[in-house]
Protein backbone atom coordinates (compact mmCIF):
# COMPACT_ATOMS: atom_id res chain seq x y z
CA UNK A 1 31.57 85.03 119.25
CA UNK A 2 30.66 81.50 118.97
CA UNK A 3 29.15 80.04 116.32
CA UNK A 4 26.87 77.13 115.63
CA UNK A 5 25.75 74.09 113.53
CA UNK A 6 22.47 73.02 113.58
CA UNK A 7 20.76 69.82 112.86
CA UNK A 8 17.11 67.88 113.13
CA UNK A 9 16.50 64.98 113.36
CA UNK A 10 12.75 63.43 113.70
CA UNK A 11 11.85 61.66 117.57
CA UNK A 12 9.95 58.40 118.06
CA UNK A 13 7.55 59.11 120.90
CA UNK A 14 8.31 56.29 122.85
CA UNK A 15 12.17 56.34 122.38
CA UNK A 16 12.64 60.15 122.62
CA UNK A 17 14.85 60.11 126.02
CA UNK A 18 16.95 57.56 124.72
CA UNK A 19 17.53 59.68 121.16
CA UNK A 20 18.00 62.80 122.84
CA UNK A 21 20.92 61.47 125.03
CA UNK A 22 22.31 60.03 121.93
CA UNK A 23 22.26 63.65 120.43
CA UNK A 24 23.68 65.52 123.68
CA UNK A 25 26.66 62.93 124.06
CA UNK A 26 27.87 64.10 120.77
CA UNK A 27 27.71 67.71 121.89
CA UNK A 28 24.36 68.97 120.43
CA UNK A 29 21.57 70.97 122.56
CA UNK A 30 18.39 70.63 122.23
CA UNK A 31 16.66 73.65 121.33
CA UNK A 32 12.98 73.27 120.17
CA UNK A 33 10.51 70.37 119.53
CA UNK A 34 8.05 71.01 117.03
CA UNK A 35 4.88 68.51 115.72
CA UNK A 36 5.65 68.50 111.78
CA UNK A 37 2.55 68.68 109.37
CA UNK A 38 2.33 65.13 109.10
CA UNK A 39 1.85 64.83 112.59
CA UNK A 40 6.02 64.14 113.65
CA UNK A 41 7.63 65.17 116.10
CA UNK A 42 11.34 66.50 115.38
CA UNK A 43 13.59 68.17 117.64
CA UNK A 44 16.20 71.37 116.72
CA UNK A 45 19.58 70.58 118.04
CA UNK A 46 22.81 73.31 117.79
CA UNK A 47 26.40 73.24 118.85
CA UNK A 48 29.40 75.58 118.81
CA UNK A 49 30.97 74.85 115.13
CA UNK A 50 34.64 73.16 115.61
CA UNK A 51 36.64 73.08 112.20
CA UNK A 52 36.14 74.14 109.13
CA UNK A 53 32.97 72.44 107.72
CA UNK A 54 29.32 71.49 109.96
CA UNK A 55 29.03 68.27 110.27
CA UNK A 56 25.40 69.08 109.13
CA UNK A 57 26.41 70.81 106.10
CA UNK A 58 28.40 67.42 105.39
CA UNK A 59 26.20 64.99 105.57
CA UNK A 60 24.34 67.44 103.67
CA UNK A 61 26.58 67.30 101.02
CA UNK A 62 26.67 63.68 101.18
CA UNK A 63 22.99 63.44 100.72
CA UNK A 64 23.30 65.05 97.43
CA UNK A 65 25.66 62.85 96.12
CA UNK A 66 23.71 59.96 97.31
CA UNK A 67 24.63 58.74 99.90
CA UNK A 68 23.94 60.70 103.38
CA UNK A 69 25.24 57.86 105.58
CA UNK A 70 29.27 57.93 105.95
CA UNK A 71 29.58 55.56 107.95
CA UNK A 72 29.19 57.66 111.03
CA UNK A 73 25.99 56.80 111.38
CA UNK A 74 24.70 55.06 114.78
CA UNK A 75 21.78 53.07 115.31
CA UNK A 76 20.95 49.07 114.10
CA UNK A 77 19.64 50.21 110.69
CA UNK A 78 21.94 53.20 110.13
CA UNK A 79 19.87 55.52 110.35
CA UNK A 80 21.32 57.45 112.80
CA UNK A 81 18.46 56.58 115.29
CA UNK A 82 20.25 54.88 118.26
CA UNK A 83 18.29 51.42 118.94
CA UNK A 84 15.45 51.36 121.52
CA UNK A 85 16.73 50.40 125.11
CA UNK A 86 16.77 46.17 125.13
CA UNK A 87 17.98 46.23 121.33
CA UNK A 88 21.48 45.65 120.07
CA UNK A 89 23.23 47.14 117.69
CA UNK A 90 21.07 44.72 114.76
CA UNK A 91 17.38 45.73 116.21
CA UNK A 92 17.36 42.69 117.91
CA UNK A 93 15.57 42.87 121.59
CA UNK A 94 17.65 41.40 124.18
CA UNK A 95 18.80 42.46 127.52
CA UNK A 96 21.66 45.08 128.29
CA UNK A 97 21.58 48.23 127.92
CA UNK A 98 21.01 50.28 124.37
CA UNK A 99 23.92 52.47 124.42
């Protein structure tokens, strides 16, 4: 039986694509997009659990102590939201492409 780790993660409406492909290179499906009650849009990803501890349940735990970025973290702010296609890795808009 397989099981899963979930994870959400909000969606800018006119960079959604490029985080979703960001998300499913890493392994995760998407399974639902919902409109939050402020309006948001954030997507449900899962996939099958490998080793001992979900990587959401980790960063989980790191957000509790503090500090939820490890490190692992892409995007030009460290978020975790990959940059907008024609940014680099600082934000910057220049040509090339985003991931």
């Amino acid at each position: 039986m397989t099981t899963w780790e979930y994870v959400t993660t909000p969606l800018m409406i006119h960079n959604t694509a490029a985080i979703l492909n960001n998300w499913g290179s890493d392994g995760w499906e998407l399974v639902q997009i919902v409109t939050n009650e402020q309006g948001g849009i954030v997507a449900y990803l899962k996939r099958p659990l490998q080793g001992s501890e979900p990587a959401a349940a980790a960063a989980s735990a790191a957000a509790a102590a503090g500090s939820w970025n490890d490190g692992a973290a892409s995007g030009p702010d460290g978020t975790g939201i990959p940059a907008a296609p024609g940014q680099d890795e600082t934000g910057a808009v220049g040509s090339g492409d985003a991931r």
